[in-house]
PDB file of N, CA and C in Angstrom:
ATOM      1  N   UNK A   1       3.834  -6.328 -34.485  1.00  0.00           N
ATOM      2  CA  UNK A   1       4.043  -5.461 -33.335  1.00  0.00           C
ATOM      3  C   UNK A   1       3.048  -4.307 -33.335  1.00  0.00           C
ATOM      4  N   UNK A   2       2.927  -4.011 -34.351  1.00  0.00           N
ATOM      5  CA  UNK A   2       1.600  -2.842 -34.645  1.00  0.00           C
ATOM      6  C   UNK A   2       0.340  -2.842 -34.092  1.00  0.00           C
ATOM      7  N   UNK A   3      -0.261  -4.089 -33.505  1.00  0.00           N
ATOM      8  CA  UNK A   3      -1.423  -4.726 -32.666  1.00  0.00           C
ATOM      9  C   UNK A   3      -0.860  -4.353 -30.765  1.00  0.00           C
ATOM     10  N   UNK A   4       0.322  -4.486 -30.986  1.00  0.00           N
ATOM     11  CA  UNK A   4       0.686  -5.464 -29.565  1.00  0.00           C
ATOM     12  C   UNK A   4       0.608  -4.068 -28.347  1.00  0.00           C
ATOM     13  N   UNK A   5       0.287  -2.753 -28.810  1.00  0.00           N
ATOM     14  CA  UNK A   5      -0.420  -1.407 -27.584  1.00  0.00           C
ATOM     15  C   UNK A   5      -1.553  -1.604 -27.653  1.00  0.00           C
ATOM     16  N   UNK A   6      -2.476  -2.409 -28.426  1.00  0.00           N
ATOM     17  CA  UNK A   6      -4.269  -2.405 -27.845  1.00  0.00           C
ATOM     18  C   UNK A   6      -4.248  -3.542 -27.120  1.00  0.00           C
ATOM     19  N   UNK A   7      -3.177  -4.353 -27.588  1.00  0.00           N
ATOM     20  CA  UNK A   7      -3.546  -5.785 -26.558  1.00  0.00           C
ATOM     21  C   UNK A   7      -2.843  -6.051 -25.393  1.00  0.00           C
ATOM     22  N   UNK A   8      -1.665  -5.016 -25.056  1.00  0.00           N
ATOM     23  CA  UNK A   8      -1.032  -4.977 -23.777  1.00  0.00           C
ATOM     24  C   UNK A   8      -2.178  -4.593 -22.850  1.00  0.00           C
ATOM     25  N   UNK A   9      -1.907  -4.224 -21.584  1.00  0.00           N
ATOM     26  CA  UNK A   9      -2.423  -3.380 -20.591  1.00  0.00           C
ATOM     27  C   UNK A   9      -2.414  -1.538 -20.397  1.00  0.00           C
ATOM     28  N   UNK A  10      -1.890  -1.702 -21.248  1.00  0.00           N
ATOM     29  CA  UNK A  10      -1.479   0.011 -21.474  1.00  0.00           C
ATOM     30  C   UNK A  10      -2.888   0.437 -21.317  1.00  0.00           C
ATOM     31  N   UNK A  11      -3.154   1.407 -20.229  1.00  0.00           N
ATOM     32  CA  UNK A  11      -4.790   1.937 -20.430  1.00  0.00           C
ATOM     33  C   UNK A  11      -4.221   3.588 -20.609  1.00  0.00           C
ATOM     34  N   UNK A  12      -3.029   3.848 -21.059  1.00  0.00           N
ATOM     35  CA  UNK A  12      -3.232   5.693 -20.525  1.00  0.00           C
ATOM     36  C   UNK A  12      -3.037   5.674 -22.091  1.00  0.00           C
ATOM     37  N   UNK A  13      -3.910   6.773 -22.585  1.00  0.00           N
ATOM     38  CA  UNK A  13      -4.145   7.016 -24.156  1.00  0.00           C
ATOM     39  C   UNK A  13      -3.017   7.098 -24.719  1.00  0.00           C
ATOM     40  N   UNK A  14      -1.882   8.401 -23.871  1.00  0.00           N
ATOM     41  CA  UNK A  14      -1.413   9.011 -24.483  1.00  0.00           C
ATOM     42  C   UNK A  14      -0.134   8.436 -24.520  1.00  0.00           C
ATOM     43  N   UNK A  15      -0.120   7.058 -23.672  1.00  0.00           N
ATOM     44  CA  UNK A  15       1.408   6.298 -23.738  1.00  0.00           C
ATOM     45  C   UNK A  15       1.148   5.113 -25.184  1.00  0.00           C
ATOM     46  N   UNK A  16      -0.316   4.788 -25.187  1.00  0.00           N
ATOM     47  CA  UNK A  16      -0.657   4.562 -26.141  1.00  0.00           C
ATOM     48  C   UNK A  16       0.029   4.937 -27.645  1.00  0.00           C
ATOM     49  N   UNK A  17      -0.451   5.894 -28.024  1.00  0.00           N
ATOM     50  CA  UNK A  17      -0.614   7.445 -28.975  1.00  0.00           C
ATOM     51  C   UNK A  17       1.278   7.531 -29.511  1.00  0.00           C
ATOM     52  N   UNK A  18       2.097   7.644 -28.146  1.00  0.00           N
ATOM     53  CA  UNK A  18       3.432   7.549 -28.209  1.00  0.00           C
ATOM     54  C   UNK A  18       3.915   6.316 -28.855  1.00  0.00           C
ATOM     55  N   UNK A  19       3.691   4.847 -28.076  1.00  0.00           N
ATOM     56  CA  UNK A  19       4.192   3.710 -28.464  1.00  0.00           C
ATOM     57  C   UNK A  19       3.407   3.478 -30.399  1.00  0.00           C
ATOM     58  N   UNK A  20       2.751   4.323 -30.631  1.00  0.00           N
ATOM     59  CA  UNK A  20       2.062   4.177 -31.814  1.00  0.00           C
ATOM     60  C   UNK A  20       2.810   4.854 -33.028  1.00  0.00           C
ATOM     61  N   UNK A  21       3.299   6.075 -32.363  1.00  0.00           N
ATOM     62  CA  UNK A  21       3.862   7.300 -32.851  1.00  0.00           C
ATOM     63  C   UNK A  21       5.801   6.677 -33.315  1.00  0.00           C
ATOM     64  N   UNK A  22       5.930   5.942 -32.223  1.00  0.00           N
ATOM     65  CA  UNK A  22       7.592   5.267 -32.263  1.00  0.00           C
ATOM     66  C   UNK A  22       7.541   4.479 -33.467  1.00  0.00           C
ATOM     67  N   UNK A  23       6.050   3.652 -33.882  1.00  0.00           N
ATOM     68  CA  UNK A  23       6.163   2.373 -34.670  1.00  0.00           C
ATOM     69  C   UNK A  23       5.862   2.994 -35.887  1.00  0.00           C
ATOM     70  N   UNK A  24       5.217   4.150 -36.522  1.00  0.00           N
ATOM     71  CA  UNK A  24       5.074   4.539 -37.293  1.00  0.00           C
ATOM     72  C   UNK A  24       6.475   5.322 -37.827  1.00  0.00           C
ATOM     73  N   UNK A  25       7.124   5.443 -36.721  1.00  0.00           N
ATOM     74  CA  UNK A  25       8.417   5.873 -37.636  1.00  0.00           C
ATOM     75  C   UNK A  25       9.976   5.075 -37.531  1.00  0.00           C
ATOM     76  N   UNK A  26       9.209   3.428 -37.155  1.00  0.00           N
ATOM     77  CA  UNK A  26      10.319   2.310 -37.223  1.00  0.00           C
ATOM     78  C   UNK A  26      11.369   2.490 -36.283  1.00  0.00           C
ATOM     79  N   UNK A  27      10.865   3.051 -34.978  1.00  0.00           N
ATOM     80  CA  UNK A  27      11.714   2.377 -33.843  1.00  0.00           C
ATOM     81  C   UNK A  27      11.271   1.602 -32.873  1.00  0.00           C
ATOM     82  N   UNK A  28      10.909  -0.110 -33.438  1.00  0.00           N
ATOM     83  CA  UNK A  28      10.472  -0.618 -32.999  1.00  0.00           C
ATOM     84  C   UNK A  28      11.152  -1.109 -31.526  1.00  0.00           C
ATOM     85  N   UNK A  29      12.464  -0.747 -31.733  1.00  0.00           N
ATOM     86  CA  UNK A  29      13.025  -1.000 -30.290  1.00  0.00           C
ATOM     87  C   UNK A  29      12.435   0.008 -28.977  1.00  0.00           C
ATOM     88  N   UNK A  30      12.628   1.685 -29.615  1.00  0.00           N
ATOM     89  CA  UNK A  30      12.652   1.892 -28.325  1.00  0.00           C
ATOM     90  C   UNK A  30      10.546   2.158 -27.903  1.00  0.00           C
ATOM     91  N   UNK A  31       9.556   1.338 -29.406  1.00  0.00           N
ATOM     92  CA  UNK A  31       8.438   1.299 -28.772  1.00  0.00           C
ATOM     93  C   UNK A  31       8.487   0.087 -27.597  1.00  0.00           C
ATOM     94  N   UNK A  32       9.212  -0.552 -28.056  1.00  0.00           N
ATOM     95  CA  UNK A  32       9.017  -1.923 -27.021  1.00  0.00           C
ATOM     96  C   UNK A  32       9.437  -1.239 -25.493  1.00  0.00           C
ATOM     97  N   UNK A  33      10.714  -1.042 -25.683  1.00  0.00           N
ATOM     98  CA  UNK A  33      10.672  -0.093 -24.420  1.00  0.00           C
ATOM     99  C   UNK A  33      10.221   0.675 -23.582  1.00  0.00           C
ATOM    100  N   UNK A  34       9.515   1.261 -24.540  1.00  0.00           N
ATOM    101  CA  UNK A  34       9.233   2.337 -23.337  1.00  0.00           C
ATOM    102  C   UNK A  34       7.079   1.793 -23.521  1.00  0.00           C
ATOM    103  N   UNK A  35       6.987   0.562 -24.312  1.00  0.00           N
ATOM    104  CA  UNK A  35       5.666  -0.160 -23.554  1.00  0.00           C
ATOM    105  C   UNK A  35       6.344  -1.103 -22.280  1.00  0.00           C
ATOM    106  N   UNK A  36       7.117  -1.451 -22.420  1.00  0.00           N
ATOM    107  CA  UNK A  36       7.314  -2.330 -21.162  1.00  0.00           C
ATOM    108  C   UNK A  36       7.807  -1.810 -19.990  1.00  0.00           C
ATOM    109  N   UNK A  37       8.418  -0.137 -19.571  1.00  0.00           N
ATOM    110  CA  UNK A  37       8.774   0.420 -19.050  1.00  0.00           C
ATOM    111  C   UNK A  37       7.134   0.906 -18.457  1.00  0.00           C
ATOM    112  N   UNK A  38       6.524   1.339 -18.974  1.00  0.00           N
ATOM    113  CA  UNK A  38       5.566   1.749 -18.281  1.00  0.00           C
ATOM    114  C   UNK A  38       4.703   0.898 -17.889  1.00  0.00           C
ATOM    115  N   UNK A  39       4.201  -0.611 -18.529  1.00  0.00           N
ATOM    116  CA  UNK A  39       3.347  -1.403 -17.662  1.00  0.00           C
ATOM    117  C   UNK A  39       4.779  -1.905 -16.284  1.00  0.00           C
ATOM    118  N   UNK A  40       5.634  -2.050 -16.479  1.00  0.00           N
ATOM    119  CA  UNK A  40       6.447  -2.019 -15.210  1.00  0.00           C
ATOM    120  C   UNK A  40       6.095  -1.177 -13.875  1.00  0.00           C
ATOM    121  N   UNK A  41       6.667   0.366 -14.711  1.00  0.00           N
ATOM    122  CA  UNK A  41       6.181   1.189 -13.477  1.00  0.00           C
ATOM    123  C   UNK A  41       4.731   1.513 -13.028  1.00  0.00           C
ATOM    124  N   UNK A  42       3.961   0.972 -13.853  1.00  0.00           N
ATOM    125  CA  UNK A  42       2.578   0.958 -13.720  1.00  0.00           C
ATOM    126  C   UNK A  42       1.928   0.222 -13.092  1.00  0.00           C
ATOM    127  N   UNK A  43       2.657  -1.028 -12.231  1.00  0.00           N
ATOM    128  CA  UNK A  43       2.406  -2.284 -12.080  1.00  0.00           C
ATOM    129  C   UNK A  43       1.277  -2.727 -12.896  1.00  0.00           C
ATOM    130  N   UNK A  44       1.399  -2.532 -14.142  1.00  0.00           N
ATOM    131  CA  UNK A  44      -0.124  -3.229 -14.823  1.00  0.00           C
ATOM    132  C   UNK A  44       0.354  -4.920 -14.782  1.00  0.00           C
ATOM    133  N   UNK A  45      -1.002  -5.280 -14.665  1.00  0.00           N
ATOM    134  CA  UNK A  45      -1.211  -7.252 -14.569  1.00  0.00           C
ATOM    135  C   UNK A  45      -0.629  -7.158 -16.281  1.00  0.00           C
ATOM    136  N   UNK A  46      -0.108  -8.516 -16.155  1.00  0.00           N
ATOM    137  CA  UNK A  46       0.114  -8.727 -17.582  1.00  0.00           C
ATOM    138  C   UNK A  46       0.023 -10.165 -18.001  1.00  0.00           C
ATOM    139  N   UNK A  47      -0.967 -10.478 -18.718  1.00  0.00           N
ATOM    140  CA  UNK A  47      -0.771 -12.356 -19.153  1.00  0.00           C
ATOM    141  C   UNK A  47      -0.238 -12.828 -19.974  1.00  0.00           C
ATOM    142  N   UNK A  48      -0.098 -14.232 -20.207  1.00  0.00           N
ATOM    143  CA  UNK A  48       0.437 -15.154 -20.048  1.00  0.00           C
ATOM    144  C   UNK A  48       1.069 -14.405 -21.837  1.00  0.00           C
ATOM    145  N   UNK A  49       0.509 -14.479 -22.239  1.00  0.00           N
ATOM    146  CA  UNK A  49      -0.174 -14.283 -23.731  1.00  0.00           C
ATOM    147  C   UNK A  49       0.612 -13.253 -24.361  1.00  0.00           C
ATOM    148  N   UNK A  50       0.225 -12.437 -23.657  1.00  0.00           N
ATOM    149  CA  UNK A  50       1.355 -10.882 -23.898  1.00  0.00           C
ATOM    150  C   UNK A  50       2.850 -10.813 -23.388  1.00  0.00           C
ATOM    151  N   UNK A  51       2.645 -11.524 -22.504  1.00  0.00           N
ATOM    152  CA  UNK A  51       4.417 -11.357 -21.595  1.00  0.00           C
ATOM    153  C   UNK A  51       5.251 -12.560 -22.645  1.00  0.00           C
ATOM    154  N   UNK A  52       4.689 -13.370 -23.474  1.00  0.00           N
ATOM    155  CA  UNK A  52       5.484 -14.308 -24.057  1.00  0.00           C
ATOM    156  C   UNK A  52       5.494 -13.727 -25.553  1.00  0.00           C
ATOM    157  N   UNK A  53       4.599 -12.164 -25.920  1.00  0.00           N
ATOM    158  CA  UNK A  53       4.728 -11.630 -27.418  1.00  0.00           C
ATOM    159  C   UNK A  53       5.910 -11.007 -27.179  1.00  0.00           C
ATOM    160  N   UNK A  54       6.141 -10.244 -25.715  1.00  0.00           N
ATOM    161  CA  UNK A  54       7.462  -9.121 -25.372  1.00  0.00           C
ATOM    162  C   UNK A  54       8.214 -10.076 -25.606  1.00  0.00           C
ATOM    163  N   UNK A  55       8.335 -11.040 -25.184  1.00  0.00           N
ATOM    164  CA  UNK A  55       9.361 -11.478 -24.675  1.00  0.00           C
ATOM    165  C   UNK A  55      10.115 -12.309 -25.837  1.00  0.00           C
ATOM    166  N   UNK A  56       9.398 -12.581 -27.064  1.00  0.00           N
ATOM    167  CA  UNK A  56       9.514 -12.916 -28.030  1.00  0.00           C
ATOM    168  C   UNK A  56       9.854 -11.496 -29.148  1.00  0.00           C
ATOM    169  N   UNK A  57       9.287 -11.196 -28.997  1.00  0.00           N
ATOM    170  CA  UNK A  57       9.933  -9.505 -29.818  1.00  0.00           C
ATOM    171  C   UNK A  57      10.934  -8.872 -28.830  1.00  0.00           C
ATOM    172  N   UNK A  58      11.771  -9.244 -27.949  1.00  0.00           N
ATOM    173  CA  UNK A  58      12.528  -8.757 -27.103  1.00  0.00           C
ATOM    174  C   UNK A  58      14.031  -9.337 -27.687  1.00  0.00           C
ATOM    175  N   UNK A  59      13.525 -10.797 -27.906  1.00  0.00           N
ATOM    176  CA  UNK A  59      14.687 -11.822 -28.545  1.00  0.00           C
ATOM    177  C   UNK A  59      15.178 -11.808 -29.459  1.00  0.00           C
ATOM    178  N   UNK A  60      14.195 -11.085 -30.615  1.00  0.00           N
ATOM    179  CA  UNK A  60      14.232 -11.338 -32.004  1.00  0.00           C
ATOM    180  C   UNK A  60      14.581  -9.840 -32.296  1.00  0.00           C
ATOM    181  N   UNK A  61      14.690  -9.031 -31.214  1.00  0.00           N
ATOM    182  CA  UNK A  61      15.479  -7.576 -31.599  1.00  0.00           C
ATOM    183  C   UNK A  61      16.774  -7.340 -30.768  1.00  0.00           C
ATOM    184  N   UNK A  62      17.270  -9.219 -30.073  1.00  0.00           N
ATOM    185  CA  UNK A  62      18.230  -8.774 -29.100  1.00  0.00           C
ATOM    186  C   UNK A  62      18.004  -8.224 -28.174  1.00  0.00           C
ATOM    187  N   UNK A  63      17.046  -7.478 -27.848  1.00  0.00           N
ATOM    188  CA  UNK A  63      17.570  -6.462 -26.406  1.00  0.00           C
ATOM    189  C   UNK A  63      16.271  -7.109 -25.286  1.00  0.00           C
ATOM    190  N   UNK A  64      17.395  -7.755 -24.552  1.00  0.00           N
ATOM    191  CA  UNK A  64      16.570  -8.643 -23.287  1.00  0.00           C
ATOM    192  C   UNK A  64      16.166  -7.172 -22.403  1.00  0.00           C
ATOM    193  N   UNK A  65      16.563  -6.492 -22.276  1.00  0.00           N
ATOM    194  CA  UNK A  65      16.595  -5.477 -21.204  1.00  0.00           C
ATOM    195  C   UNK A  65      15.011  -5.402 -20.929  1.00  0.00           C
ATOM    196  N   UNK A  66      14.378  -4.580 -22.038  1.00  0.00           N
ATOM    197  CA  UNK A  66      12.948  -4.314 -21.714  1.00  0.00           C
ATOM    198  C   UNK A  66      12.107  -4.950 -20.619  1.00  0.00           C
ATOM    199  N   UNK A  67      12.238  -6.179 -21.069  1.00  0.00           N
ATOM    200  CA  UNK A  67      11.140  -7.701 -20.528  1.00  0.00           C
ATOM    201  C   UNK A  67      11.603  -8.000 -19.351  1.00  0.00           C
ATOM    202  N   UNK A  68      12.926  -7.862 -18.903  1.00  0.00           N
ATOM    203  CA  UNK A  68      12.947  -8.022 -17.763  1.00  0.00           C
ATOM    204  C   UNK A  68      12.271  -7.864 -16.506  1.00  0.00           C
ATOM    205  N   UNK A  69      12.177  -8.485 -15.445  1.00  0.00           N
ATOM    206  CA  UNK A  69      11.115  -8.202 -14.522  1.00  0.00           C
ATOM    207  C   UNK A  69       9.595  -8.423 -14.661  1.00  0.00           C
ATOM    208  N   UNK A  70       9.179  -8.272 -16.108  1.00  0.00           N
ATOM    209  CA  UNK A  70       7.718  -8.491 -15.963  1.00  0.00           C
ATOM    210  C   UNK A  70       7.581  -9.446 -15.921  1.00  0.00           C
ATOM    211  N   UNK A  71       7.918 -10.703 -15.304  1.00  0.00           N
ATOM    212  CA  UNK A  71       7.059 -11.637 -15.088  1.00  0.00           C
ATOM    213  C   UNK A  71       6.530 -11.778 -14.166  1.00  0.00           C
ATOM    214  N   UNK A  72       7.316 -10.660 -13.223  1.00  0.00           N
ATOM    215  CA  UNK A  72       6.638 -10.122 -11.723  1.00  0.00           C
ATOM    216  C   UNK A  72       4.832  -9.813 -11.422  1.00  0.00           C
ATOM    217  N   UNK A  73       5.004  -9.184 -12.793  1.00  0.00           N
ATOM    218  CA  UNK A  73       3.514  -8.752 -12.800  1.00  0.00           C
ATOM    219  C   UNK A  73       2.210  -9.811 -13.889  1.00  0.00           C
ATOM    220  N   UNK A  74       2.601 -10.773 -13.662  1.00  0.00           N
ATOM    221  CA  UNK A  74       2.249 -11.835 -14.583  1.00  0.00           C
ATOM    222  C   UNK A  74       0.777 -12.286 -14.057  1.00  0.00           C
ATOM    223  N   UNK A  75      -0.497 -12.294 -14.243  1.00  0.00           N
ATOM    224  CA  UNK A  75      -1.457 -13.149 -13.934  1.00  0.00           C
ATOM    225  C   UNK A  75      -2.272 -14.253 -14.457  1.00  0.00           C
ATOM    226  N   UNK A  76      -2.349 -15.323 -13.728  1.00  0.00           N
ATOM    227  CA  UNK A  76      -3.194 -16.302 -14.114  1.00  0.00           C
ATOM    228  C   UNK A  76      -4.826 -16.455 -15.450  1.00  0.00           C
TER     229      UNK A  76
END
C-alpha cells in the first residue's frame, strides 16, 4: 500500500504528503479513504490497474465503503 499514492491519480502534493503521513503511522484504513475520497471528488480518471489495487485493499480491510463509485471514473 506504501506505493499505491504515486501510482493513483492523486496529483495535489499535499493530499499526497497526508495519505503518506496516515501510512506511516498505520492507519491504513483511513489512508485508503480519504485517497479514494478525493480522486472521487476530484473526478480523477482512474485505471483499470489501480481501481482493482483499491478495490482489493478495500476487501482485505473489510471496508467496501471507500471504492465505491469509482468505477464511475474508470478509463480505458
Amino acid at each position: 500500500m506504501v506505493a499505491l499514492p504515486e501510482e493513483s491519480p492523486l496529483t495535489a502534493e499535499a493530499v499526497i504528503t497526508d495519505v503518506r503521513h496516515l501510512l506511516s503511522h498505520s492507519e491504513e484504513a483511513l489512508a485508503l479513504d480519504t485517497m479514494c475520497s478525493w480522486i472521487y471528488e476530484d473526478a480523477l480518471p482512474i485505471n483499470r490497474q489501480c481501481h482493482a489495487r483499491l478495490v482489493a485493499l478495500a476487501d482485505e480491510m473489510n471496508i467496501p465503503r471507500p471504492v465505491q463509485r469509482l468505477d464511475e471514473l474508470l478509463i480505458d
